[in-house]
Every structure is written in structure tokens, then in C-alpha cells.
N, C-alpha and C. Protein backbone atom coordinates (compact mmCIF):
# COMPACT_ATOMS: atom_id res chain seq x y z
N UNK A 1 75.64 146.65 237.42
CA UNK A 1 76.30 146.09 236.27
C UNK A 1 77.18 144.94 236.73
N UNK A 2 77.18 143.82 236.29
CA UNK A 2 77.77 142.57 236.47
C UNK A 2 79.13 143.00 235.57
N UNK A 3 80.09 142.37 236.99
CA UNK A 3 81.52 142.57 236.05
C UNK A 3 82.38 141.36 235.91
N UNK A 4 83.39 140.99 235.03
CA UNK A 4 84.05 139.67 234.94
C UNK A 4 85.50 140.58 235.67
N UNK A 5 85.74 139.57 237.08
CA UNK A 5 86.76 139.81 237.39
C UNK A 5 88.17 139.19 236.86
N UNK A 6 89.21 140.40 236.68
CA UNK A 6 90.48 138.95 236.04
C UNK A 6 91.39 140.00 236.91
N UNK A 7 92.97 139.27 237.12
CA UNK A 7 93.66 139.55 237.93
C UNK A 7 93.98 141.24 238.00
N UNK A 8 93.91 142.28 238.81
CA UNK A 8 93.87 143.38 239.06
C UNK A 8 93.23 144.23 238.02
N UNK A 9 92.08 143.80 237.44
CA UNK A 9 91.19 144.91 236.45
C UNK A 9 89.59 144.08 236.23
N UNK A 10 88.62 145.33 236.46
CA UNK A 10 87.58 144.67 236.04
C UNK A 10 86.84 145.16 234.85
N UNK A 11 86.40 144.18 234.17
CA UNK A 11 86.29 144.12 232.68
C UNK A 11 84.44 144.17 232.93
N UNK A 12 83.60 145.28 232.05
CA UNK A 12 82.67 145.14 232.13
C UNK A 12 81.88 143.57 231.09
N UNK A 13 81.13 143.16 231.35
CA UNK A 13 80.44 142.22 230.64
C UNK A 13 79.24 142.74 229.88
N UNK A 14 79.90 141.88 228.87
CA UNK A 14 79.12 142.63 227.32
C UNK A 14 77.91 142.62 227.36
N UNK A 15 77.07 143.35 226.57
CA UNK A 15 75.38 143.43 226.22
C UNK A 15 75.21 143.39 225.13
N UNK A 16 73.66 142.55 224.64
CA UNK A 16 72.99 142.39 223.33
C UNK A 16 72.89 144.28 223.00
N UNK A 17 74.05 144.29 221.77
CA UNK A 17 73.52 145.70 221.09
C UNK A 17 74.98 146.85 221.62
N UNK A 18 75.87 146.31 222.50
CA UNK A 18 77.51 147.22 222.59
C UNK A 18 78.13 146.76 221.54
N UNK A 19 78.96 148.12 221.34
CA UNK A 19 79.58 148.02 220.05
C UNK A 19 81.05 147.42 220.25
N UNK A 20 81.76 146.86 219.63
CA UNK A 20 83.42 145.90 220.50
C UNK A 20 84.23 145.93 219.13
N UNK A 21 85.63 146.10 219.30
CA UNK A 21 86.46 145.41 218.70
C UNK A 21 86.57 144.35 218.53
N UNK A 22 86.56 143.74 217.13
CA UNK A 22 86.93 142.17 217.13
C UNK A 22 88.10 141.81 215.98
N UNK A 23 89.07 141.01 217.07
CA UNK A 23 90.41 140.97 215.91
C UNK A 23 90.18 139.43 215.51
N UNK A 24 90.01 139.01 214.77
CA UNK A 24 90.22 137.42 213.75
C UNK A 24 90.98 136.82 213.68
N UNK A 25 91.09 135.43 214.50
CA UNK A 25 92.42 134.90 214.53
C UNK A 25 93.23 135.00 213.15
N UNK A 26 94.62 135.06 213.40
CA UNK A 26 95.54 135.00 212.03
C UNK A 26 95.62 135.96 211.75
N UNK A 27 95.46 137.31 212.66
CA UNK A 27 95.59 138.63 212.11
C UNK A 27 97.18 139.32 213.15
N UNK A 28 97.37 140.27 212.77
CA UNK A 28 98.65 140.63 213.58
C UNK A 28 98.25 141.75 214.75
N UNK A 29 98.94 141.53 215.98
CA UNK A 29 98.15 142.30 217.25
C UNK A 29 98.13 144.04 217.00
N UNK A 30 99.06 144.11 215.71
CA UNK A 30 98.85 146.04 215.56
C UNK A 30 97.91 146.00 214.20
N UNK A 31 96.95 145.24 213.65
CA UNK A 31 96.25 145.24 212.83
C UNK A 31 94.86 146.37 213.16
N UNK A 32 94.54 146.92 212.45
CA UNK A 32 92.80 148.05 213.00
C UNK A 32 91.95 147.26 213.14
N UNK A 33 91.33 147.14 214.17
CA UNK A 33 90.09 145.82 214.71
C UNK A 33 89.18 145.64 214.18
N UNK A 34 87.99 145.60 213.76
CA UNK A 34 86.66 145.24 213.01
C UNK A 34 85.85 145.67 213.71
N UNK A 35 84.54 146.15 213.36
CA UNK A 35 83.48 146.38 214.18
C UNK A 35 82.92 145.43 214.17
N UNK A 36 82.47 144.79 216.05
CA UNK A 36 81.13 144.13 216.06
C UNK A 36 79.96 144.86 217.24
N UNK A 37 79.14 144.43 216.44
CA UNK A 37 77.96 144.54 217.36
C UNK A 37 77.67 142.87 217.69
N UNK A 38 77.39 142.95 219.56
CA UNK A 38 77.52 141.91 220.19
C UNK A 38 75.63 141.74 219.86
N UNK A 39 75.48 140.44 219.39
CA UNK A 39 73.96 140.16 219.26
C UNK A 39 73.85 138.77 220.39
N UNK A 40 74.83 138.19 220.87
CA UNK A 40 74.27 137.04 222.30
C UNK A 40 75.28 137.34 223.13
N UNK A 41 75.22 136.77 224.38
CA UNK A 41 76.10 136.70 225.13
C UNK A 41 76.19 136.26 226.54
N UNK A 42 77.59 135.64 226.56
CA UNK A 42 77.63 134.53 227.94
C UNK A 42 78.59 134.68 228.51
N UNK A 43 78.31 135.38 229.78
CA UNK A 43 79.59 135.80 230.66
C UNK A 43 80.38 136.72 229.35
N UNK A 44 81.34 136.10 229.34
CA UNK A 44 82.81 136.92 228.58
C UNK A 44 82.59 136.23 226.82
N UNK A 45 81.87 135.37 226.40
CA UNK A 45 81.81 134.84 225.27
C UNK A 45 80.56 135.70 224.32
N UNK A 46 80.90 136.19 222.95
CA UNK A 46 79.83 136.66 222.49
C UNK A 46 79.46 135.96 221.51
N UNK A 47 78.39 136.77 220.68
CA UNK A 47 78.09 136.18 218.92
C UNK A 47 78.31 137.74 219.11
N UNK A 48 78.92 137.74 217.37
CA UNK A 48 79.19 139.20 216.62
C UNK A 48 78.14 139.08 215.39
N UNK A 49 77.53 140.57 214.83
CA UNK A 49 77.44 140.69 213.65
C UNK A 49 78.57 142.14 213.53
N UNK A 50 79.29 141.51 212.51
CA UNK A 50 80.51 142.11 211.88
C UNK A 50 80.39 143.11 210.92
N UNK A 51 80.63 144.38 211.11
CA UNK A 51 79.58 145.37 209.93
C UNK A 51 80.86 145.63 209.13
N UNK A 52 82.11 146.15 209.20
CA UNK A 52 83.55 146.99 208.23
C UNK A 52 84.29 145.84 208.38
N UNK A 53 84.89 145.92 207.17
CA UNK A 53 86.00 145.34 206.97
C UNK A 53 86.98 146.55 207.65
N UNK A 54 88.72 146.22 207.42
CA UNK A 54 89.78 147.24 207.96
C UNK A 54 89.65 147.94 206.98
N UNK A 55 89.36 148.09 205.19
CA UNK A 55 89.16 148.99 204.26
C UNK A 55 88.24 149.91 204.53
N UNK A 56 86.90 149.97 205.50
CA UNK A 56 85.78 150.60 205.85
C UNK A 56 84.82 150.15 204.86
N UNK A 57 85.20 148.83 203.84
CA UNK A 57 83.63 148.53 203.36
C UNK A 57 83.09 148.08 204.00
N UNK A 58 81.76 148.38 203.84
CA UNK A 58 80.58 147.49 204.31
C UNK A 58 80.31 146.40 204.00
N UNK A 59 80.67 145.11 204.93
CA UNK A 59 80.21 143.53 204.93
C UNK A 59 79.18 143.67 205.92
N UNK A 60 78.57 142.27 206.17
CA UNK A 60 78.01 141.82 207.19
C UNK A 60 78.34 140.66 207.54
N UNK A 61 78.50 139.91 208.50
CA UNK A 61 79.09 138.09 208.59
C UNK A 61 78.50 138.53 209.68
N UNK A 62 78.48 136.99 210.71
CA UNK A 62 77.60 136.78 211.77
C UNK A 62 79.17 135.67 211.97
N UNK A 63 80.01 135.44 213.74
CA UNK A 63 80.83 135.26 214.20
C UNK A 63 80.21 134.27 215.49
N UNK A 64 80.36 133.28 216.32
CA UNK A 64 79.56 132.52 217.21
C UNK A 64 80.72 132.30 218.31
N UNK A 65 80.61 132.21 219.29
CA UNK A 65 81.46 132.06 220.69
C UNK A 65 82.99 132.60 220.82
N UNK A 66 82.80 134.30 220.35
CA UNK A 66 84.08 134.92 220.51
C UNK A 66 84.31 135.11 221.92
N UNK A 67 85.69 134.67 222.25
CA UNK A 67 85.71 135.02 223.44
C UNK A 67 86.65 136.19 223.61
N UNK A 68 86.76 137.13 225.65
CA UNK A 68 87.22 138.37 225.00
C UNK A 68 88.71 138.18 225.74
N UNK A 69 89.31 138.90 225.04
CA UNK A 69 90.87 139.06 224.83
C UNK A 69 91.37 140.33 224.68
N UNK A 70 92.14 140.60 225.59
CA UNK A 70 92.50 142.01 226.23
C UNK A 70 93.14 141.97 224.81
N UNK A 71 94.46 141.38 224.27
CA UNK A 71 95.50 141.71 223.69
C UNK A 71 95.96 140.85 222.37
N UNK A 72 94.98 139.41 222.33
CA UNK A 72 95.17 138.37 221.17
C UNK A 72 93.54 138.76 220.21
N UNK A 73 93.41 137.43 219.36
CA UNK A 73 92.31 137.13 218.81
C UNK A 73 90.94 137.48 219.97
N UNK A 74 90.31 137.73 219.33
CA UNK A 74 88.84 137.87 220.54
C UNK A 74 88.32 139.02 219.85
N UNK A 75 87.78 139.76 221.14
CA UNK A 75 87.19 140.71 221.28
C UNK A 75 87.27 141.58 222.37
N UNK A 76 87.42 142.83 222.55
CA UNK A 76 87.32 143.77 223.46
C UNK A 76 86.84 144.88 223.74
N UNK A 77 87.03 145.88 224.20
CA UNK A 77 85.87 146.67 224.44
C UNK A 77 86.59 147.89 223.63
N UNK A 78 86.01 148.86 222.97
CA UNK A 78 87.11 149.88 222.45
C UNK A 78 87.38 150.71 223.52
N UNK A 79 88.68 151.69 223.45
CA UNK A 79 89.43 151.90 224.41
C UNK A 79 88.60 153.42 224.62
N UNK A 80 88.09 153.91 226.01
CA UNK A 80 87.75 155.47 226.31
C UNK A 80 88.26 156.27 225.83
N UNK A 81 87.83 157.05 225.03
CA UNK A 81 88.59 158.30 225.30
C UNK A 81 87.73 159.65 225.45
């Protein structure tokens, strides 16, 4: 598995079809994240198709060169548990 190294943590690199958090710029950093499913991807940059809104309706939108972001706008990986 190819990993993106950043200063003391390594971040796996995304795949066509993992499921990610994606927060929308202009949103606030304790906001509930969005679901995407990653459909391209380059190094650390994805395309999303966007399935819930934060209400849990069902949208769909299509998102183009998100990049990922531990803690701002982006995208990240959801957290283990």
C-alpha cells in the first residue's frame, strides 16, 4: 500500500470506491462531515460522489480535486474505531 508521508504520521492514500469524510469549505471544523465515496484519485487529491447531506437525506453531487485535510476543508479518512 502506497502511503503519503507528512510530518510524523502516515496517511494512507485513497482508492477508487473508500468511503471518506468530506467537510465543504465555509463549514465550521465541529460541523458532522458528509459522506464521500472517492471515484478518482491523485496522490492525496480526490473526485467525490457525495451521497448525505448532515440531515441524512439522500443527495448525490459529484465534487473534483478535493484535497485531504487532517483538520480544515478537504477530506479525510473516517476515524477507527
Amino acid at each position: 500500500m502506497k502511503m503519503y508521508i507528512e510530518p510524523n504520521r502516515d496517511v494512507p492514500l485513497p482508492s477508487i470506491g473508500r468511503i471518506v469524510h468530506y467537510y465543504p469549505a465555509g463549514t465550521p471544523p465541529a460541523t458532522t462531515p458528509l459522506v464521500g465515496i472517492v471515484t478518482a484519485a491523485d496522490e492525496m487529491d480526490v473526485d467525490l460522489a457525495v451521497l448525505f447531506n448532515e440531515s441524512g437525506l439522500s443527495i448525490l453531487y459529484s465534487t473534483r480535486r478535493v484535497a485531504y485535510s487532517p483538520d480544515g476543508p478537504g477530506w479525510r479518512w473516517p476515524p477507527r474505531v
